[in-house]
N, C-alpha and C. Protein backbone atom coordinates (compact mmCIF):
# COMPACT_ATOMS: atom_id res chain seq x y z
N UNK A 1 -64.31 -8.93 -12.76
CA UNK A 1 -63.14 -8.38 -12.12
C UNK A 1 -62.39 -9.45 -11.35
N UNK A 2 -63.09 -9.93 -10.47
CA UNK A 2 -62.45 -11.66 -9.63
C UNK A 2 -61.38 -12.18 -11.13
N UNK A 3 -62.20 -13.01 -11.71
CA UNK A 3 -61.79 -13.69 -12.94
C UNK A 3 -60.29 -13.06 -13.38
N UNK A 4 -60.51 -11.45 -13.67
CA UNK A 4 -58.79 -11.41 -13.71
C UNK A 4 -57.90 -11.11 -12.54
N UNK A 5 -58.48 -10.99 -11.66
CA UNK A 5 -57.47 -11.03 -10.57
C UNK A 5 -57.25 -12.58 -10.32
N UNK A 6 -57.84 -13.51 -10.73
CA UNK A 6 -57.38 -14.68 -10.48
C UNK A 6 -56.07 -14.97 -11.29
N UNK A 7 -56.55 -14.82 -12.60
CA UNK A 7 -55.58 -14.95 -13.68
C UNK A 7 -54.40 -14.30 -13.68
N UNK A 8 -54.59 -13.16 -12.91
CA UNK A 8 -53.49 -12.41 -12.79
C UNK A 8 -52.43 -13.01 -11.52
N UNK A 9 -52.95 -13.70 -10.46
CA UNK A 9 -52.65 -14.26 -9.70
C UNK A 9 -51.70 -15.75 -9.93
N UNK A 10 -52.67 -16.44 -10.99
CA UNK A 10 -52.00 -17.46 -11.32
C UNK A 10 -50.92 -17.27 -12.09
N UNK A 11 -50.32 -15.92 -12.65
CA UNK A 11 -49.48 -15.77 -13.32
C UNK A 11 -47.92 -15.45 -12.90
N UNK A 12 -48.60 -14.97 -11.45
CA UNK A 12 -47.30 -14.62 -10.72
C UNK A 12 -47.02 -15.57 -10.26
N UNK A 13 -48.00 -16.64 -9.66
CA UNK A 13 -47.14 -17.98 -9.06
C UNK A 13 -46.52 -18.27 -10.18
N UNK A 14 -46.76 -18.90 -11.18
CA UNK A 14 -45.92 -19.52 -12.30
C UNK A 14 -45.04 -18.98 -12.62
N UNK A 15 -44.83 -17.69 -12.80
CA UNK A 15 -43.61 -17.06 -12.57
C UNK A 15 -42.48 -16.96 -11.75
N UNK A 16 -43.21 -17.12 -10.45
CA UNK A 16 -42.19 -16.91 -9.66
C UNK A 16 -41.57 -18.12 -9.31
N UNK A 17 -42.29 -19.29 -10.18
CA UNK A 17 -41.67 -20.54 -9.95
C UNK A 17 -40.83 -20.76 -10.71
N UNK A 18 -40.50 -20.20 -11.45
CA UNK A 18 -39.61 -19.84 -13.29
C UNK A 18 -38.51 -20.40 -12.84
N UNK A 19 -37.55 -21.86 -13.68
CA UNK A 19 -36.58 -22.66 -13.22
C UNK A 19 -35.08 -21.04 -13.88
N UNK A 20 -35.79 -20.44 -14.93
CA UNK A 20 -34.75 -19.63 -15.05
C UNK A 20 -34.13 -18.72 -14.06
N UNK A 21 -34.72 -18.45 -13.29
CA UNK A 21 -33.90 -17.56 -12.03
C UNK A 21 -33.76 -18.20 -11.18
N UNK A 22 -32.06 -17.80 -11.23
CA UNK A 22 -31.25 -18.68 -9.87
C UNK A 22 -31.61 -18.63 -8.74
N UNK A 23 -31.41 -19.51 -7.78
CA UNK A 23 -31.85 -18.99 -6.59
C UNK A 23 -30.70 -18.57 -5.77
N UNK A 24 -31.39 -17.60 -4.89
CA UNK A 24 -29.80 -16.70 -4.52
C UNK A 24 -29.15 -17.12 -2.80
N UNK A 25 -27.93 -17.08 -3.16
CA UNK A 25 -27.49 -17.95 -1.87
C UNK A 25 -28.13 -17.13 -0.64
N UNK A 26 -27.77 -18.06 0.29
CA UNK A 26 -28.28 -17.72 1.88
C UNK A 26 -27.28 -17.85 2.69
N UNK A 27 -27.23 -17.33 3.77
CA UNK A 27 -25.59 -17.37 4.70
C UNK A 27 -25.80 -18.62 5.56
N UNK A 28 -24.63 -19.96 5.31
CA UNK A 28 -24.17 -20.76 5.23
C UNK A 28 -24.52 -21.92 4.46
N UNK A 29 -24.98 -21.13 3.36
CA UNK A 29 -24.87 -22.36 2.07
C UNK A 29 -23.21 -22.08 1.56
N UNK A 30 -22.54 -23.57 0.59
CA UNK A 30 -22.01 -22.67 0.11
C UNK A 30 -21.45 -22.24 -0.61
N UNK A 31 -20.18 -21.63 -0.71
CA UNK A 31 -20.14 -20.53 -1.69
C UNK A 31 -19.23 -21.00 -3.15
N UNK A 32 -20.05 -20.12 -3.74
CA UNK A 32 -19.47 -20.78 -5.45
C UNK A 32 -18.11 -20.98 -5.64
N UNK A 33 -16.85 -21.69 -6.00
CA UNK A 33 -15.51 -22.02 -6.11
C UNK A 33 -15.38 -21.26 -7.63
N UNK A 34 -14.45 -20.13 -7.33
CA UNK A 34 -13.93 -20.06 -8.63
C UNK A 34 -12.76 -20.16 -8.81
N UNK A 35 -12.06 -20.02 -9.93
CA UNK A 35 -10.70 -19.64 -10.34
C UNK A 35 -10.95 -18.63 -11.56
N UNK A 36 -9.78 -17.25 -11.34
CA UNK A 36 -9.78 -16.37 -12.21
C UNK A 36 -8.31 -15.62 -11.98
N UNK A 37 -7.93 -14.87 -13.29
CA UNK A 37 -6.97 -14.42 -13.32
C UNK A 37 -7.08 -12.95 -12.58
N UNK A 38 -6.17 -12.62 -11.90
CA UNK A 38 -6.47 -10.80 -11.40
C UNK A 38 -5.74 -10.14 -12.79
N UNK A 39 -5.93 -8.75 -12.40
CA UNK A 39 -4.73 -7.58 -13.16
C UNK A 39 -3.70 -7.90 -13.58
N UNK A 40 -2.66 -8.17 -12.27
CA UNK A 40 -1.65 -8.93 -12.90
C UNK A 40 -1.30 -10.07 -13.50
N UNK A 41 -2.24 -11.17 -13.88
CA UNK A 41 -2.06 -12.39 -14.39
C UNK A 41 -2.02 -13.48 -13.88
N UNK A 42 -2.09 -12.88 -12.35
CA UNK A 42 -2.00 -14.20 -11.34
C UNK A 42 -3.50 -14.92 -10.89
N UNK A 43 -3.11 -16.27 -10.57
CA UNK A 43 -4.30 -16.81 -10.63
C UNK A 43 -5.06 -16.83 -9.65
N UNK A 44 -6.31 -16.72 -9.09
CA UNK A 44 -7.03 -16.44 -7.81
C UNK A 44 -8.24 -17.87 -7.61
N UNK A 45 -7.60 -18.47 -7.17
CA UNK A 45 -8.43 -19.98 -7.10
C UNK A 45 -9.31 -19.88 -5.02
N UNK A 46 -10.69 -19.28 -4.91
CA UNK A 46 -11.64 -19.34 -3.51
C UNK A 46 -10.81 -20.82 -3.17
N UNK A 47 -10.75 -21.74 -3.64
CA UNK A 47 -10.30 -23.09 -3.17
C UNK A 47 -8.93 -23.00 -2.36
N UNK A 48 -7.93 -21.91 -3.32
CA UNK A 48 -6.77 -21.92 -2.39
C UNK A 48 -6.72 -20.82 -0.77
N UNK A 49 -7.87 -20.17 -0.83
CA UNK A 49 -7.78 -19.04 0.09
C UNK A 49 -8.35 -20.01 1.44
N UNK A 50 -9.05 -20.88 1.28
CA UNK A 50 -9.44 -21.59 2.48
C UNK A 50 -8.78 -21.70 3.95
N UNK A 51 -9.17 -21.48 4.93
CA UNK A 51 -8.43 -21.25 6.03
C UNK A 51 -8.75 -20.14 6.29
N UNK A 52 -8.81 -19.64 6.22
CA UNK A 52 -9.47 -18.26 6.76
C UNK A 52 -10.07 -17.34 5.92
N UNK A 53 -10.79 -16.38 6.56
CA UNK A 53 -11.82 -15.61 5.93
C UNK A 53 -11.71 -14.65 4.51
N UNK A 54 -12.82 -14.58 3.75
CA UNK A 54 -12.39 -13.74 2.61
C UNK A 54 -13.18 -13.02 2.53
N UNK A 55 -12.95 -11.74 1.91
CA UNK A 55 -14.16 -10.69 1.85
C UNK A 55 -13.67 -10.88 -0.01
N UNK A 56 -15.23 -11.09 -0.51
CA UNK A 56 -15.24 -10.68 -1.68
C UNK A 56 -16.11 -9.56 -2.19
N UNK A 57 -15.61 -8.26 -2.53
CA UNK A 57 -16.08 -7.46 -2.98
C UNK A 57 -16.69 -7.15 -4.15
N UNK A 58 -17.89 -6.82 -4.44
CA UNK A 58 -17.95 -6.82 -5.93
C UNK A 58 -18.38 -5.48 -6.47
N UNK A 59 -17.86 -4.59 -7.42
CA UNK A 59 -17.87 -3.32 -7.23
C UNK A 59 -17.76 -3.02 -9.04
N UNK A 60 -18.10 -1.33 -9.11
CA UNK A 60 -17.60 -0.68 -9.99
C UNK A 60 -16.67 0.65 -9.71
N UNK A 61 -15.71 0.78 -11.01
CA UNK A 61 -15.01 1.67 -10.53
C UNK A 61 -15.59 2.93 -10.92
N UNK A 62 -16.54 3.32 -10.93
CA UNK A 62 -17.39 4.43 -11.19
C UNK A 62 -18.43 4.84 -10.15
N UNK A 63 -18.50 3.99 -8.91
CA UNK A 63 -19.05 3.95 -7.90
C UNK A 63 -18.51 4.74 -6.67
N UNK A 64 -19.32 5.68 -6.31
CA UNK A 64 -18.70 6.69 -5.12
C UNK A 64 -18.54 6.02 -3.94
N UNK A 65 -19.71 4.98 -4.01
CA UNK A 65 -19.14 4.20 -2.73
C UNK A 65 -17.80 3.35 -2.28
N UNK A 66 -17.73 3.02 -3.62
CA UNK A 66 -16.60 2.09 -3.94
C UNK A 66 -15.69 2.76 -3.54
N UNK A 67 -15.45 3.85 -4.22
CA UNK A 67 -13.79 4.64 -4.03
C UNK A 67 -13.74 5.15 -2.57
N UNK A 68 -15.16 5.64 -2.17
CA UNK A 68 -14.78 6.11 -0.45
C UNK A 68 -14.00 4.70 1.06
N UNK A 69 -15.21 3.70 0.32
CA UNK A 69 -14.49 2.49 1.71
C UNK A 69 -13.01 1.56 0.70
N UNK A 70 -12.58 2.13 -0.29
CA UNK A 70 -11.98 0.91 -0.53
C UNK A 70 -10.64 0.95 0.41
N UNK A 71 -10.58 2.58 1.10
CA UNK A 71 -9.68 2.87 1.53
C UNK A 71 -9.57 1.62 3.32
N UNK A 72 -10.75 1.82 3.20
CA UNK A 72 -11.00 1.10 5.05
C UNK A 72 -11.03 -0.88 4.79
N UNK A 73 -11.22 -1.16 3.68
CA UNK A 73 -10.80 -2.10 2.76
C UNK A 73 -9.67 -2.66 2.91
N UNK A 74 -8.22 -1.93 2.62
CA UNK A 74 -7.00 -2.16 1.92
C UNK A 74 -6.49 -1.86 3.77
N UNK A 75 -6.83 -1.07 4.06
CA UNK A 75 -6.77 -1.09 6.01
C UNK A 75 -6.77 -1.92 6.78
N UNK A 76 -7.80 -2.69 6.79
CA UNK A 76 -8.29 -3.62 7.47
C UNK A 76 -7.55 -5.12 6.89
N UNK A 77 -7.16 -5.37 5.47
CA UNK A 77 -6.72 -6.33 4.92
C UNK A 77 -5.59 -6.31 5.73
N UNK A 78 -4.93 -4.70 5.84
CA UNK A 78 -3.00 -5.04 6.15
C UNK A 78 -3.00 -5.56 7.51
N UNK A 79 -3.77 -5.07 8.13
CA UNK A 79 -4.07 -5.43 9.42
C UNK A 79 -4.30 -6.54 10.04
N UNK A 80 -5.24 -7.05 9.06
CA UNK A 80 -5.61 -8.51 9.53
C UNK A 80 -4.93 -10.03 8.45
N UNK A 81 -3.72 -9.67 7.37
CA UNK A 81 -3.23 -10.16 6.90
C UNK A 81 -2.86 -11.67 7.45
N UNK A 82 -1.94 -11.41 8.39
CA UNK A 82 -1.22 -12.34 9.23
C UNK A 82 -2.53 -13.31 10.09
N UNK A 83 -3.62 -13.17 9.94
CA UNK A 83 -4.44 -13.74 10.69
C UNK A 83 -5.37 -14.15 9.68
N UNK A 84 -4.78 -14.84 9.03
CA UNK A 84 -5.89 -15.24 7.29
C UNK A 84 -6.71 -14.61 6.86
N UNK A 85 -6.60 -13.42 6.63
CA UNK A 85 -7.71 -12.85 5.73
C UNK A 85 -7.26 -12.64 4.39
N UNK A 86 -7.84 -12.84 3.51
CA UNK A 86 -7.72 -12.45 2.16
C UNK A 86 -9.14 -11.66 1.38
N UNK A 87 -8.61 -10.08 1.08
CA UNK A 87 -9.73 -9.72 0.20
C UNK A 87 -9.50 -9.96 -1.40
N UNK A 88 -10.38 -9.55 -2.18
CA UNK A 88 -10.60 -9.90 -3.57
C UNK A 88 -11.42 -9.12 -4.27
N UNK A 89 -11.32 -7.86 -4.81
CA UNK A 89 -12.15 -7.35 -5.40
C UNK A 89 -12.23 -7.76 -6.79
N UNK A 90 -13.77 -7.67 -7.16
CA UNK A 90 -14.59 -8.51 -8.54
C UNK A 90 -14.79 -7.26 -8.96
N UNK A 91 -14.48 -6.58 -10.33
CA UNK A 91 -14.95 -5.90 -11.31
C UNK A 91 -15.94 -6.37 -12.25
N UNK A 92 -17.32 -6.69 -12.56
CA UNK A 92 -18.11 -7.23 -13.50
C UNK A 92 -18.16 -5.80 -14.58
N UNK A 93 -18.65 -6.82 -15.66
CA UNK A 93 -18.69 -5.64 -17.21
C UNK A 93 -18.23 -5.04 -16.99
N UNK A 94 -16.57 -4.36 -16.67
CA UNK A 94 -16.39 -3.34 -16.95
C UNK A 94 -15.14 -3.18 -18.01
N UNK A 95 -14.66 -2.08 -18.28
CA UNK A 95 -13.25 -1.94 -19.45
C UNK A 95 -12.20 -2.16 -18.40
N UNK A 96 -11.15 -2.96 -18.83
CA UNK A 96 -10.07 -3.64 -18.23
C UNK A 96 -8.99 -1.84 -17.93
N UNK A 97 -8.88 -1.06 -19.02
CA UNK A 97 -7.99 0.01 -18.52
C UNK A 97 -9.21 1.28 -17.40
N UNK A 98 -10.24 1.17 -16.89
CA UNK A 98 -11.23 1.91 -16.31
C UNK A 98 -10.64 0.79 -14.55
N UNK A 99 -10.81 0.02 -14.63
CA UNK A 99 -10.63 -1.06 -13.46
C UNK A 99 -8.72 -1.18 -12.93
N UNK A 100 -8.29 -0.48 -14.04
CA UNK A 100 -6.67 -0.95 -13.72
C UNK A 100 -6.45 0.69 -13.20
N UNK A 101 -7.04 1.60 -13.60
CA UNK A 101 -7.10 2.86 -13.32
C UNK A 101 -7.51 3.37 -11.96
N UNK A 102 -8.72 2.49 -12.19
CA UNK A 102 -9.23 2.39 -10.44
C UNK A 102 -8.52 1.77 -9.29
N UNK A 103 -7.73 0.44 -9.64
CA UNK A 103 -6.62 -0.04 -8.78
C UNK A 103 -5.38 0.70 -8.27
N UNK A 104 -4.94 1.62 -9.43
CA UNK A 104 -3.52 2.50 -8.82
C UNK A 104 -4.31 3.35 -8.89
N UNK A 105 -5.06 4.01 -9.14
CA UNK A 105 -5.35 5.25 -7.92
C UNK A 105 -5.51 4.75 -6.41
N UNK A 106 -6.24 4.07 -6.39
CA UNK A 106 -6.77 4.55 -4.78
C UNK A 106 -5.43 2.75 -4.28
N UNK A 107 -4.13 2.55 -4.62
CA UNK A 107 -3.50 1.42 -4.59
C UNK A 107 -3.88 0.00 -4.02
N UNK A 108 -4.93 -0.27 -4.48
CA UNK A 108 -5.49 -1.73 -4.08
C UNK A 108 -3.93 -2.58 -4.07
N UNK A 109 -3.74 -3.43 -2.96
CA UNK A 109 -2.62 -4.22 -2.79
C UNK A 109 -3.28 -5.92 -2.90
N UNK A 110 -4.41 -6.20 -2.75
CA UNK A 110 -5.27 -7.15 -2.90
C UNK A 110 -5.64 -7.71 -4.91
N UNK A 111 -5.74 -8.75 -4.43
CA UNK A 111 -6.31 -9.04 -5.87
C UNK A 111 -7.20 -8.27 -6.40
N UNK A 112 -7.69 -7.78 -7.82
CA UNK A 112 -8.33 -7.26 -8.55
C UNK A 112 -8.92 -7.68 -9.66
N UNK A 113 -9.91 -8.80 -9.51
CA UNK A 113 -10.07 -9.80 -10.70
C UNK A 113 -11.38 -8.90 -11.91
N UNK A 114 -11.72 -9.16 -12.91
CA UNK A 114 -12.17 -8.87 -14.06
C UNK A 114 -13.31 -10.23 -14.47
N UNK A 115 -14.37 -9.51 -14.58
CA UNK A 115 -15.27 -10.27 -14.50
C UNK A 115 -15.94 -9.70 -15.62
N UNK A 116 -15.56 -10.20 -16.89
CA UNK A 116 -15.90 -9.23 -17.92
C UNK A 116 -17.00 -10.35 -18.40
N UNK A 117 -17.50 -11.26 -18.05
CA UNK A 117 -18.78 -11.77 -18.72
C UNK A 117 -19.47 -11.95 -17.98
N UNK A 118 -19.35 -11.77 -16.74
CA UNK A 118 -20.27 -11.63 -15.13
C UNK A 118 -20.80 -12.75 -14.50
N UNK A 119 -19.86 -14.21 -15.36
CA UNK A 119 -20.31 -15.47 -14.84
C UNK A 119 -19.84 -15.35 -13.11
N UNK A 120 -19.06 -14.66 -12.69
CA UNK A 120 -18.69 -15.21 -11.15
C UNK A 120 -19.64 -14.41 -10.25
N UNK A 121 -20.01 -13.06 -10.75
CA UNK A 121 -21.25 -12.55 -10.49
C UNK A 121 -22.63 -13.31 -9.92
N UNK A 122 -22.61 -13.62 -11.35
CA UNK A 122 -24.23 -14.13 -11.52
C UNK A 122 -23.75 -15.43 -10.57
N UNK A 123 -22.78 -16.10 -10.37
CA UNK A 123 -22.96 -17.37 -9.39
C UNK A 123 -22.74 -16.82 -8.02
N UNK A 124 -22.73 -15.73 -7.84
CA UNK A 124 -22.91 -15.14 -6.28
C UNK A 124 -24.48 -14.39 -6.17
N UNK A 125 -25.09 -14.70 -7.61
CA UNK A 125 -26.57 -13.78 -7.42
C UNK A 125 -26.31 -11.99 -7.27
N UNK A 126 -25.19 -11.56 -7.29
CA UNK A 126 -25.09 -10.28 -7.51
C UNK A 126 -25.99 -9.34 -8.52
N UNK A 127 -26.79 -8.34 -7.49
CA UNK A 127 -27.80 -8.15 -8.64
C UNK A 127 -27.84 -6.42 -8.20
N UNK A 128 -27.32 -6.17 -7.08
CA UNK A 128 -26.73 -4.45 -6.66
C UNK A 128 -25.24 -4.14 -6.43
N UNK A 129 -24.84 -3.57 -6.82
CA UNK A 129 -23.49 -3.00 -6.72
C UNK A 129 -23.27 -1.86 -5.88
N UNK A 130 -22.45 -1.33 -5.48
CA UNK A 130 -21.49 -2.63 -4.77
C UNK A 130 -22.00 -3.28 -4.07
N UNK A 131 -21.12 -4.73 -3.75
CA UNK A 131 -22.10 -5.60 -2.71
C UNK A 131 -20.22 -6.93 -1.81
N UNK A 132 -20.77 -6.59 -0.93
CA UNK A 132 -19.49 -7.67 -0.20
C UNK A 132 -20.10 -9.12 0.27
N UNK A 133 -19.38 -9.60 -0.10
CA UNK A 133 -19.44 -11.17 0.55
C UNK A 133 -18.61 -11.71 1.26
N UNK A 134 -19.12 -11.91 2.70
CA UNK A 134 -17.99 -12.52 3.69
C UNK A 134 -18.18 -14.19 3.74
N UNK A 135 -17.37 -14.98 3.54
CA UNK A 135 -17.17 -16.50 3.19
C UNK A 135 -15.89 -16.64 4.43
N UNK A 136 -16.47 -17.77 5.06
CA UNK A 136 -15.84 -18.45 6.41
C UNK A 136 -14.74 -19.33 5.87
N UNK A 137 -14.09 -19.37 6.83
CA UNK A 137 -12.70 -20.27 6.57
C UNK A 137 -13.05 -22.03 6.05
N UNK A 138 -14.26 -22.06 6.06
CA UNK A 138 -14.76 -23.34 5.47
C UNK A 138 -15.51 -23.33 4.52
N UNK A 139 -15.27 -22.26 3.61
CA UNK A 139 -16.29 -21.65 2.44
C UNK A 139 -17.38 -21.62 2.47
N UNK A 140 -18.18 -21.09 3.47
CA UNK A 140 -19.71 -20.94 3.31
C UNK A 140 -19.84 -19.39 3.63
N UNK A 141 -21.44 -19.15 2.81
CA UNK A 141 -21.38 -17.76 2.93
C UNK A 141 -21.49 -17.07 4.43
N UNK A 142 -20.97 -16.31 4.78
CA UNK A 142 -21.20 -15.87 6.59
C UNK A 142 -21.66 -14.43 6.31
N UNK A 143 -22.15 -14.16 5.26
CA UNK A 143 -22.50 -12.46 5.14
C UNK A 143 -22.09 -11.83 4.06
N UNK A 144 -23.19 -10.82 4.29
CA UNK A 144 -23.37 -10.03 3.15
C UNK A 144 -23.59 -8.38 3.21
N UNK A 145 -23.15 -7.51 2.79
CA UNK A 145 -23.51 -6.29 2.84
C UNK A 145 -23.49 -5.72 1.41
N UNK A 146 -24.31 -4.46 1.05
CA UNK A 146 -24.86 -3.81 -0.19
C UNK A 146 -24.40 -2.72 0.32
N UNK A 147 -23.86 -1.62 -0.46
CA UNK A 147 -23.47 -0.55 -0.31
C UNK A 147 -21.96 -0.27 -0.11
N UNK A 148 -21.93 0.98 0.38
CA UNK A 148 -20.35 1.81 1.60
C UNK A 148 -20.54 0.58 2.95
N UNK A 149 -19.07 0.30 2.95
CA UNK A 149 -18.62 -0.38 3.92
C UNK A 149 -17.68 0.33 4.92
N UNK A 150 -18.24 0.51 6.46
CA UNK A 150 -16.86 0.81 7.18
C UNK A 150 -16.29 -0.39 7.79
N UNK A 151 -15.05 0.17 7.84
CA UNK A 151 -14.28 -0.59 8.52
C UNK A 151 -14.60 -1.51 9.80
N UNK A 152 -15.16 -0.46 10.63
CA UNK A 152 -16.42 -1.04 12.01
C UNK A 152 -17.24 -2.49 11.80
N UNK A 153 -17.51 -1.98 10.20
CA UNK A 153 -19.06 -3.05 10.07
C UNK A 153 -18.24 -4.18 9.21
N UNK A 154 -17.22 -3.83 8.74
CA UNK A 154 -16.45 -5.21 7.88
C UNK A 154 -15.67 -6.23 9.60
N UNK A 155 -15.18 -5.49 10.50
CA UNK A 155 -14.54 -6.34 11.10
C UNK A 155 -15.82 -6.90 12.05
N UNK A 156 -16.88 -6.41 12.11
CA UNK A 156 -17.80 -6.91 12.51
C UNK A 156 -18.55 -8.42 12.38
N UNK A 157 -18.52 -8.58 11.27
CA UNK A 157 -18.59 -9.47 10.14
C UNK A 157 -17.68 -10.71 10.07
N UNK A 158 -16.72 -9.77 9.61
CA UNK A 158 -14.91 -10.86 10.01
C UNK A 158 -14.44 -11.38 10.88
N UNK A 159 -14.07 -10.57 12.07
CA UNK A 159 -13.51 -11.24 13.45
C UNK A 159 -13.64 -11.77 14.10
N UNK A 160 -15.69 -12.86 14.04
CA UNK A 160 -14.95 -14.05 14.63
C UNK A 160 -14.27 -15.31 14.22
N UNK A 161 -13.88 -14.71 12.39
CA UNK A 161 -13.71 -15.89 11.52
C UNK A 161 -12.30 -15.93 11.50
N UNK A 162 -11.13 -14.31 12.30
CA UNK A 162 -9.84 -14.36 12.44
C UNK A 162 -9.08 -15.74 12.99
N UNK A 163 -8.11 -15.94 12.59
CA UNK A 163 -7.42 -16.56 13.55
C UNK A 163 -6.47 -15.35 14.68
N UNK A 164 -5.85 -16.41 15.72
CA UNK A 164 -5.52 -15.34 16.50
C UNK A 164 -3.85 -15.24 16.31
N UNK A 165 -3.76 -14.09 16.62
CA UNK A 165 -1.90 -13.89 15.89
C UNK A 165 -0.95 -14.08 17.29
């Protein structure tokens, strides 16, 4: 019985040493640079948002959570506009008219990018949906939340990365 619990033992170390799984960021490593097109065609380069804070959201539009905070979301963006914030919601795998559907309903005024092969995903380690990523005005990660977001707990997060208006 020892004998395979050993074996069984040595199997999980080697595993868990496996070069194939990424290792997943930590708050202030940092954060992956992309460029991608949103909905409308425009281009969304993390490199140009620098200067102040970004919430990147990463969501489905089939998600109850999603549709309840996106409202405290698009709130908090108008609000804190003028004081560098920029949000960005990430759609992974999903159908481009399901995600454009989800944007004018609930009127996302923020970018809406399409992440239809889930490379920008997988370089944020996204592995639960929904999930937010707060990135500092010097691109490193400053936080993370899984789930419904309120408004409370996003400016929580955000405001000491505001500038002041």
């Amino acid at each position: 019985m020892s004998r395979l619990l050993i074996l069984f033992l040595a199997l999980v170390a080697v595993a868990g040493c496996s070069p194939s799984e990424p290792e997943r960021l930590r708050i202030g490593d940092a954060a992956p640079d992309f460029t991608a097109r949103d909905l409308d065609g425009k281009t969304v380069a993390l490199a140009s948002l620098r200067g102040g804070p970004v919430v990147l959201r990463f969501f489905q539009p089939d998600c109850p959570y999603c549709r309840a905070d996106t409202k405290a979301f698009g709130e908090y963006q108008k609000e804190n506009r003028g004081r560098g914030l920029a949000t960005v919601y990430v759609a992974e795998w999903q159908k481009e008219s399901e995600v454009r559907e989800f944007r004018d309903k609930l009127a996302i005024e923020f970018p809406v990018i399409l992440d239809a092969d889930g490379k920008l995903a997988a370089s944020y380690s996204i592995r639960i949906l929904p999930q937010t990523i707060i990135i500092s005005p010097d691109g490193k990660i400053a936080g993370a939340m899984v789930g419904g977001v309120s408004k409370p707990q996003l400016a929580e997060v955000v405001e000491p990365f505001l500038m002041d208006s």
